[in-house]
PDB file of N, CA and C in Angstrom:
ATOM      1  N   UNK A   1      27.093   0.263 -37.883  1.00  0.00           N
ATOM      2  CA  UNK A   1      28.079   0.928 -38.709  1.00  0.00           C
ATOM      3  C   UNK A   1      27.534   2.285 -39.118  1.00  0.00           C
ATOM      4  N   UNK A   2      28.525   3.561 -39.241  1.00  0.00           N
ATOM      5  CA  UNK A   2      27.844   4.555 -39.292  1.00  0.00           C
ATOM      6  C   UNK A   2      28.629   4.702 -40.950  1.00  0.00           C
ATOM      7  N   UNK A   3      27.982   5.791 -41.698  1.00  0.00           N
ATOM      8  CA  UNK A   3      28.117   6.058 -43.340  1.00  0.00           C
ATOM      9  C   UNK A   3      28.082   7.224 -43.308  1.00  0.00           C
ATOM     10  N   UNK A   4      29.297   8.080 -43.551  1.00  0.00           N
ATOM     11  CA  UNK A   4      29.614   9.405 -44.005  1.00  0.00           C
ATOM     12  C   UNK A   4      29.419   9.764 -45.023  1.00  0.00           C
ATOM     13  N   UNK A   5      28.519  10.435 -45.723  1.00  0.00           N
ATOM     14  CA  UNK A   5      28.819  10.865 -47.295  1.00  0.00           C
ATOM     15  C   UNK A   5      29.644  11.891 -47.796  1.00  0.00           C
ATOM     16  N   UNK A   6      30.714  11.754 -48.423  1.00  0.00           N
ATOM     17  CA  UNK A   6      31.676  12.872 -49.207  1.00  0.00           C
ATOM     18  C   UNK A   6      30.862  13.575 -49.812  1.00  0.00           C
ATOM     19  N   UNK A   7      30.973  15.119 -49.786  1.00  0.00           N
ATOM     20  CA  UNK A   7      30.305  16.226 -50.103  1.00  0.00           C
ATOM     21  C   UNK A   7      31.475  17.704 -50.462  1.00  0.00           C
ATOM     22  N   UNK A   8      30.970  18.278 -51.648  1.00  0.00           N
ATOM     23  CA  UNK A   8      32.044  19.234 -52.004  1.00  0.00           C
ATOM     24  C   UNK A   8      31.146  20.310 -50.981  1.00  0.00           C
ATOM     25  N   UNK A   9      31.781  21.580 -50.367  1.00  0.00           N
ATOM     26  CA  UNK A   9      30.930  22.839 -49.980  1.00  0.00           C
ATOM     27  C   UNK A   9      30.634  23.881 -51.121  1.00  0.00           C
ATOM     28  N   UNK A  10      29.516  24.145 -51.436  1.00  0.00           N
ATOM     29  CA  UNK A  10      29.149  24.873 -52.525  1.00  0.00           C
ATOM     30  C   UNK A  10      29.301  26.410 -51.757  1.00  0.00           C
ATOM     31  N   UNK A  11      28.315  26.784 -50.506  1.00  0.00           N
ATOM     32  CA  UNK A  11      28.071  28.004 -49.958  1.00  0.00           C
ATOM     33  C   UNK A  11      28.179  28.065 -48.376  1.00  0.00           C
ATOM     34  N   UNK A  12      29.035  28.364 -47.980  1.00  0.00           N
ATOM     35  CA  UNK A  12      29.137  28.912 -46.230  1.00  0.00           C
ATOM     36  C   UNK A  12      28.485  29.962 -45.833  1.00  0.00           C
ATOM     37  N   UNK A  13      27.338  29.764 -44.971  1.00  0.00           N
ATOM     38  CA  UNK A  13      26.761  30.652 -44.561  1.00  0.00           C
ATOM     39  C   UNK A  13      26.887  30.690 -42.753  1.00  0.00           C
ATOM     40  N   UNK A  14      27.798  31.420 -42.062  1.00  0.00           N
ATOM     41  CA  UNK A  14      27.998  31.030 -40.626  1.00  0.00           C
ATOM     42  C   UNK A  14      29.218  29.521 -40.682  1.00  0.00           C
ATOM     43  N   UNK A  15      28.060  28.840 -39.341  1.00  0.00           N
ATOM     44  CA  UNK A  15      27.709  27.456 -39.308  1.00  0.00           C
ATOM     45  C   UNK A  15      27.556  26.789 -39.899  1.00  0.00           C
ATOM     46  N   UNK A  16      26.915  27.325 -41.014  1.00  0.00           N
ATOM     47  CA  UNK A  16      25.969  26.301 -41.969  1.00  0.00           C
ATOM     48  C   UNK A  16      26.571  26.014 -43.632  1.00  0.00           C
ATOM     49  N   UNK A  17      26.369  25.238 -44.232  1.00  0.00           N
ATOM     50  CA  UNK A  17      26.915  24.846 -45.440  1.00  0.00           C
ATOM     51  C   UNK A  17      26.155  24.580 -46.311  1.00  0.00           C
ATOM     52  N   UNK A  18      25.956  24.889 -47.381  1.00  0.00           N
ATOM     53  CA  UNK A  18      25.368  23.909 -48.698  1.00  0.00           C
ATOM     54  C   UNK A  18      26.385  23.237 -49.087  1.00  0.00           C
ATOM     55  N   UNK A  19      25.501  21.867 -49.287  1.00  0.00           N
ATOM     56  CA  UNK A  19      26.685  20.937 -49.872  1.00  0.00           C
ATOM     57  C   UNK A  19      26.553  20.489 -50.892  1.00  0.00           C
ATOM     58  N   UNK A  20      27.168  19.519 -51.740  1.00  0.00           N
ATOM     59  CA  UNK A  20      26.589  18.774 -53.173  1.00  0.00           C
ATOM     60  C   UNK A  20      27.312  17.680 -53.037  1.00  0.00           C
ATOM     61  N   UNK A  21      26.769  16.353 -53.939  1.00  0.00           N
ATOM     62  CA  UNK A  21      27.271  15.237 -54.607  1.00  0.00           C
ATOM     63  C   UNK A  21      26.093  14.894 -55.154  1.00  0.00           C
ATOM     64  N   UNK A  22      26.905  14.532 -56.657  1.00  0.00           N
ATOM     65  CA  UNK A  22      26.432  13.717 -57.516  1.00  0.00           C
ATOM     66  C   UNK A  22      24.913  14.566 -57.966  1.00  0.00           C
ATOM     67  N   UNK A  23      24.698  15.838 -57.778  1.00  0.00           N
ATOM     68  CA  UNK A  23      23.293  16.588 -57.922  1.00  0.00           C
ATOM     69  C   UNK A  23      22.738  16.707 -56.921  1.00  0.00           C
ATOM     70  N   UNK A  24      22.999  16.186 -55.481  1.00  0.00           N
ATOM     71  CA  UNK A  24      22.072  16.404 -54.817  1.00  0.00           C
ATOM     72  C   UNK A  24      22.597  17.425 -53.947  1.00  0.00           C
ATOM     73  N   UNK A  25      21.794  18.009 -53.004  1.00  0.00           N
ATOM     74  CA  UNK A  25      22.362  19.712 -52.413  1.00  0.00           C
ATOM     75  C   UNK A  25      21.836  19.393 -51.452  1.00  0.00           C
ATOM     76  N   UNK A  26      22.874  19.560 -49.777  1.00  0.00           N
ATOM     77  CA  UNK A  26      22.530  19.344 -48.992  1.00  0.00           C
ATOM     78  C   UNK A  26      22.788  20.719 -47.913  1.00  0.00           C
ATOM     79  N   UNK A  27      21.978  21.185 -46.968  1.00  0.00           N
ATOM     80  CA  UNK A  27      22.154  22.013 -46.086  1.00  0.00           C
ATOM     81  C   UNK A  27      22.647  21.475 -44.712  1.00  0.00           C
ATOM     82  N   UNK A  28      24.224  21.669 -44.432  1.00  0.00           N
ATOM     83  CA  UNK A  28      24.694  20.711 -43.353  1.00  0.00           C
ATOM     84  C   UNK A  28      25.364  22.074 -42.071  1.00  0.00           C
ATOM     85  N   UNK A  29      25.689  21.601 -40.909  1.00  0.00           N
ATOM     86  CA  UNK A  29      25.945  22.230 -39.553  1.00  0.00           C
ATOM     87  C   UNK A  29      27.777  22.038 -39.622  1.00  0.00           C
ATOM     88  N   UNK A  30      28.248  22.822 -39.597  1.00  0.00           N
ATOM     89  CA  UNK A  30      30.169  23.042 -39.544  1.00  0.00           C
ATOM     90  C   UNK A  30      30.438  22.925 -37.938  1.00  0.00           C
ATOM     91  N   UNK A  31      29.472  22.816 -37.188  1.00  0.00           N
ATOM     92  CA  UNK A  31      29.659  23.129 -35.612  1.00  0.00           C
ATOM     93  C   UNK A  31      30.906  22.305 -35.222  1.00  0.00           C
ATOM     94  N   UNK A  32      30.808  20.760 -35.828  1.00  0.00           N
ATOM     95  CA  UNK A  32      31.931  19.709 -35.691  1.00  0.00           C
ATOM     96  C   UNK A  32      33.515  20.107 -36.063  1.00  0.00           C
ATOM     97  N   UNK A  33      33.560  20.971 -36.562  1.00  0.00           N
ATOM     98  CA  UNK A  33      34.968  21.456 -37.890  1.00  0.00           C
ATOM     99  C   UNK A  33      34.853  22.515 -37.234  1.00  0.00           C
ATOM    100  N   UNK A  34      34.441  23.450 -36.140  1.00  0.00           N
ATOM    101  CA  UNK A  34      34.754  24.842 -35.552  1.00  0.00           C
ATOM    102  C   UNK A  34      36.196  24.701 -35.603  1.00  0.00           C
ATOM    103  N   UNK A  35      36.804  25.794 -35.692  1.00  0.00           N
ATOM    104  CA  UNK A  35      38.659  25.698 -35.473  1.00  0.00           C
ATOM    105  C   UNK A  35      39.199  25.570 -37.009  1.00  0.00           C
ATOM    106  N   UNK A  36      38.264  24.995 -37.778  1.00  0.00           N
ATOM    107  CA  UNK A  36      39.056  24.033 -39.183  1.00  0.00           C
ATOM    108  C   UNK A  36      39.221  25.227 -40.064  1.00  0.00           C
ATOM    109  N   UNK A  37      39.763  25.559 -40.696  1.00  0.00           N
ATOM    110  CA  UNK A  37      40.256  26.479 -41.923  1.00  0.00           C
ATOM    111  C   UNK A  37      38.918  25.595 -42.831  1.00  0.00           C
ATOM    112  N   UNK A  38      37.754  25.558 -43.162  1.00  0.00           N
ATOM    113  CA  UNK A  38      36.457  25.198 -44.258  1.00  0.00           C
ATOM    114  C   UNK A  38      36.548  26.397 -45.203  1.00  0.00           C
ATOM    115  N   UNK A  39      36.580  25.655 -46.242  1.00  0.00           N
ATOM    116  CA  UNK A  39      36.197  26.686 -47.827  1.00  0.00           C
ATOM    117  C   UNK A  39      35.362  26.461 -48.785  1.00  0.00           C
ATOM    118  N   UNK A  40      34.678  27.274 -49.693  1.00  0.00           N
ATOM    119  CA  UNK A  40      34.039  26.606 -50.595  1.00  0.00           C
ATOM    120  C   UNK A  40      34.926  25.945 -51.356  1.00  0.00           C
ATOM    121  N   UNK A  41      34.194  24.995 -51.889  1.00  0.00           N
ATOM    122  CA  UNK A  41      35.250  23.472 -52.594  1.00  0.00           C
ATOM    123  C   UNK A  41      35.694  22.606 -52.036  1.00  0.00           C
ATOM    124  N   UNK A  42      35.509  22.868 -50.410  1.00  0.00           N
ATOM    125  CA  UNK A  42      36.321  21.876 -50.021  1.00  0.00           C
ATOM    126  C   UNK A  42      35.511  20.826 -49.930  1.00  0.00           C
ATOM    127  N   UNK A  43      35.833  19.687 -49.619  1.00  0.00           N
ATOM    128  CA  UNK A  43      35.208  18.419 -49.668  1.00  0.00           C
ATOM    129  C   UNK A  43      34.939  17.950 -47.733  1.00  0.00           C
ATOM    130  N   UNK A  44      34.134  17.332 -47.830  1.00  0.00           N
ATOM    131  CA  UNK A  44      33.483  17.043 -45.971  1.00  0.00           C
ATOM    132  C   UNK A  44      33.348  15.884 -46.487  1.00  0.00           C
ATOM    133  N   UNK A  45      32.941  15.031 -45.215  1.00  0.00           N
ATOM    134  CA  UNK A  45      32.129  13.471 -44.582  1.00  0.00           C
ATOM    135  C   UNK A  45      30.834  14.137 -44.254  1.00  0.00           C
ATOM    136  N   UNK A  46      29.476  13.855 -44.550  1.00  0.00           N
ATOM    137  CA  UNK A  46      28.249  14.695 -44.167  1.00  0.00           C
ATOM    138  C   UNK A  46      27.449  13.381 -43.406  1.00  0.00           C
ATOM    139  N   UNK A  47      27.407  13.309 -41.939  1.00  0.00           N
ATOM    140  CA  UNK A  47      26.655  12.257 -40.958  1.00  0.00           C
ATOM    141  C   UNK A  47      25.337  12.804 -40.818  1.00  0.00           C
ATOM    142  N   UNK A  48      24.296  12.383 -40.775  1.00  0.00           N
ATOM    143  CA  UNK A  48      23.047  13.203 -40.334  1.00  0.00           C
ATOM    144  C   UNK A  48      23.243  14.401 -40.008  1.00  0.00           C
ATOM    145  N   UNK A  49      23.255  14.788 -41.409  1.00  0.00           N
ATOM    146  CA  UNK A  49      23.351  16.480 -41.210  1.00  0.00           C
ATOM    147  C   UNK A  49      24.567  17.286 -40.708  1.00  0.00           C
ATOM    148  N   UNK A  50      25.833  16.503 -40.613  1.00  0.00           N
ATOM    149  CA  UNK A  50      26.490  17.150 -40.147  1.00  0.00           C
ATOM    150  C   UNK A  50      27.972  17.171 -40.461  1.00  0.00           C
ATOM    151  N   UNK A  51      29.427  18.234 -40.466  1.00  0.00           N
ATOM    152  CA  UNK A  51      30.169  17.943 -41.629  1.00  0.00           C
ATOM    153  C   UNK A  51      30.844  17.420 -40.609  1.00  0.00           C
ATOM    154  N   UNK A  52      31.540  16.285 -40.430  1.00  0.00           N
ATOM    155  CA  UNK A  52      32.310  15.716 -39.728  1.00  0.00           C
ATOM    156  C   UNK A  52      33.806  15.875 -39.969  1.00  0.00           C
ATOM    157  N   UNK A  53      34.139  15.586 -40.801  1.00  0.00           N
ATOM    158  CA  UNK A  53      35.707  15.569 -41.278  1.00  0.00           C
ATOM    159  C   UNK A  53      36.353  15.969 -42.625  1.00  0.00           C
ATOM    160  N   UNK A  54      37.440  17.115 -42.670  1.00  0.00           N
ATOM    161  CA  UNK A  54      37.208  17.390 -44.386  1.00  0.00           C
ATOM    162  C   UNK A  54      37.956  16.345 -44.868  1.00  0.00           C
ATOM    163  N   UNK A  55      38.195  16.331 -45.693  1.00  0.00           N
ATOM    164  CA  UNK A  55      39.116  15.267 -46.678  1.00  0.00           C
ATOM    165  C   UNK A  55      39.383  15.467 -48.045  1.00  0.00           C
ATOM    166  N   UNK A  56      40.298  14.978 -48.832  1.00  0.00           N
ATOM    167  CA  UNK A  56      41.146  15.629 -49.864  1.00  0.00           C
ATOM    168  C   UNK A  56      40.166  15.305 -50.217  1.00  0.00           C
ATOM    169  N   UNK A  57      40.237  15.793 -51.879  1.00  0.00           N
ATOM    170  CA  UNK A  57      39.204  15.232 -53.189  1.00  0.00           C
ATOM    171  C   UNK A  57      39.497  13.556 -53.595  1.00  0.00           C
ATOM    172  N   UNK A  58      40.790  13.544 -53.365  1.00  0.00           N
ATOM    173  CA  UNK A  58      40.770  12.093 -53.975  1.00  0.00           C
ATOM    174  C   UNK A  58      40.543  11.222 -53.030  1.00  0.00           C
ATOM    175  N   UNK A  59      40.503  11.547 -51.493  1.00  0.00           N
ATOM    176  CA  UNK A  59      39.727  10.783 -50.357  1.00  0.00           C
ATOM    177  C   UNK A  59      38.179  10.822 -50.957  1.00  0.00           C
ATOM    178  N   UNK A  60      37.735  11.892 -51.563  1.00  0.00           N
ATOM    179  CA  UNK A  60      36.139  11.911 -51.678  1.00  0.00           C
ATOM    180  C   UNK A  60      35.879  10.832 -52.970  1.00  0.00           C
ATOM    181  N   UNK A  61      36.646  10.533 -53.729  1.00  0.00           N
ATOM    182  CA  UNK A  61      36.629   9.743 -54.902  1.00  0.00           C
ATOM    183  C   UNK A  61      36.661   8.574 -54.859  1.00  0.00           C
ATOM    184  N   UNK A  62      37.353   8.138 -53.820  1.00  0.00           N
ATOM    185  CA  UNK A  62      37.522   6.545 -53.151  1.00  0.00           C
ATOM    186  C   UNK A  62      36.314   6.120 -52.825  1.00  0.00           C
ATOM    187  N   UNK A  63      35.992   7.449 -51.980  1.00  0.00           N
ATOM    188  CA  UNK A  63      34.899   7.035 -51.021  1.00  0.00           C
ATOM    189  C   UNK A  63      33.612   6.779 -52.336  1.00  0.00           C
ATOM    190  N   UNK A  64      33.444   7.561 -53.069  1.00  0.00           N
ATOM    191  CA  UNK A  64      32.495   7.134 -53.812  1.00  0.00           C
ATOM    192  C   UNK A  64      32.332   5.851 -54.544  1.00  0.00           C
ATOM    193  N   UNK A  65      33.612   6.106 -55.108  1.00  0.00           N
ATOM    194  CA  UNK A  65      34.023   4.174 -55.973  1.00  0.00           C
ATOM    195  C   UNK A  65      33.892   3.275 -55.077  1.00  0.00           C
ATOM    196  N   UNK A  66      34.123   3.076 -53.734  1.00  0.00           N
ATOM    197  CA  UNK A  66      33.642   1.917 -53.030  1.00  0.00           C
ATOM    198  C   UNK A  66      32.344   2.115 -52.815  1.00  0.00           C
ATOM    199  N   UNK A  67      31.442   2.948 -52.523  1.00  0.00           N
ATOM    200  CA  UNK A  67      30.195   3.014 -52.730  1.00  0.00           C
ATOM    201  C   UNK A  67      29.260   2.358 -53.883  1.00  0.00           C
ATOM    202  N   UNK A  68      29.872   3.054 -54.920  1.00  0.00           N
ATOM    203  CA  UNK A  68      29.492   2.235 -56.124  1.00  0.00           C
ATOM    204  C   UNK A  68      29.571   0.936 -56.268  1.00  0.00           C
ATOM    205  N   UNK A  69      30.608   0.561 -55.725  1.00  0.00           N
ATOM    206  CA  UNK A  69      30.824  -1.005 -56.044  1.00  0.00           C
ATOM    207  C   UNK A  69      30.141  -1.742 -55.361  1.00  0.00           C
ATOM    208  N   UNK A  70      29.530  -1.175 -53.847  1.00  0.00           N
ATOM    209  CA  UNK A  70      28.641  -1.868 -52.990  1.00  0.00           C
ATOM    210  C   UNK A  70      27.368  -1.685 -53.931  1.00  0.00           C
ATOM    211  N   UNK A  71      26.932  -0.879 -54.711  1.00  0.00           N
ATOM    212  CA  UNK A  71      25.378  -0.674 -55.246  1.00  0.00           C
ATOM    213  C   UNK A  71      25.415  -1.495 -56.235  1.00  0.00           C
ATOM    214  N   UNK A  72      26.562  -1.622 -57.102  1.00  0.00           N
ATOM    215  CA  UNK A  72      26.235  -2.342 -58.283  1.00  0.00           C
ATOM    216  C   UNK A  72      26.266  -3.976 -57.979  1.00  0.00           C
ATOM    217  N   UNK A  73      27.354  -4.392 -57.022  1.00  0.00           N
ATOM    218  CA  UNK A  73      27.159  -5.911 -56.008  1.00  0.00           C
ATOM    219  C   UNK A  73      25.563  -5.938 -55.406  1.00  0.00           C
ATOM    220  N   UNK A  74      24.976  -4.750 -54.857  1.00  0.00           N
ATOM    221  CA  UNK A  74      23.576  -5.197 -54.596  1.00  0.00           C
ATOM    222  C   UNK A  74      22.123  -5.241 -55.803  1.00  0.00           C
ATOM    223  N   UNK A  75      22.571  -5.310 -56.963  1.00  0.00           N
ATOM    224  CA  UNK A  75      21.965  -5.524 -57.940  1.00  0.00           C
ATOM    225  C   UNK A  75      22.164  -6.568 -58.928  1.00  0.00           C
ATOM    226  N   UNK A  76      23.095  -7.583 -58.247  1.00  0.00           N
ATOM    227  CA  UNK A  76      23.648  -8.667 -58.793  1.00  0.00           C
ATOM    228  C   UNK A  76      22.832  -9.391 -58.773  1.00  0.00           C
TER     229      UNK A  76
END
């Protein structure tokens, strides 16, 4: 199974992106999204390093709340 992480874009540089969630800042590759209208703010799927798919904010919110719910079930 592969795990996308939802990520807002903080800074476009080229290709390249800074990303964020939750505090952490990631430097990711847009090569996948060539063609895509990408903005800062917008929200991505980030695969090993890479932005795969954008998606609304409230797609990125889901995605987190089911996340959560898997972490707090693995501390049961």
């Amino acid at each position: 199974m592969c795990l996308a992480i939802p990520m807002r874009i903080v800074r476009i540089d080229g290709f390249s992106a800074r990303t964020e969630a939750r505090g952490v800042e990631r430097d990711v590759s847009l090569l996948m999204l060539y063609g895509e209208d990408v903005r800062e703010g917008d929200f991505v799927k980030v695969h090993l390093g890479h932005a795969v798919e954008k998606m609304t904010p409230e797609e990125a919110k889901a995605a987190w709340d089911v996340y959560d719910e898997m972490l707090a079930a693995g501390t049961r």
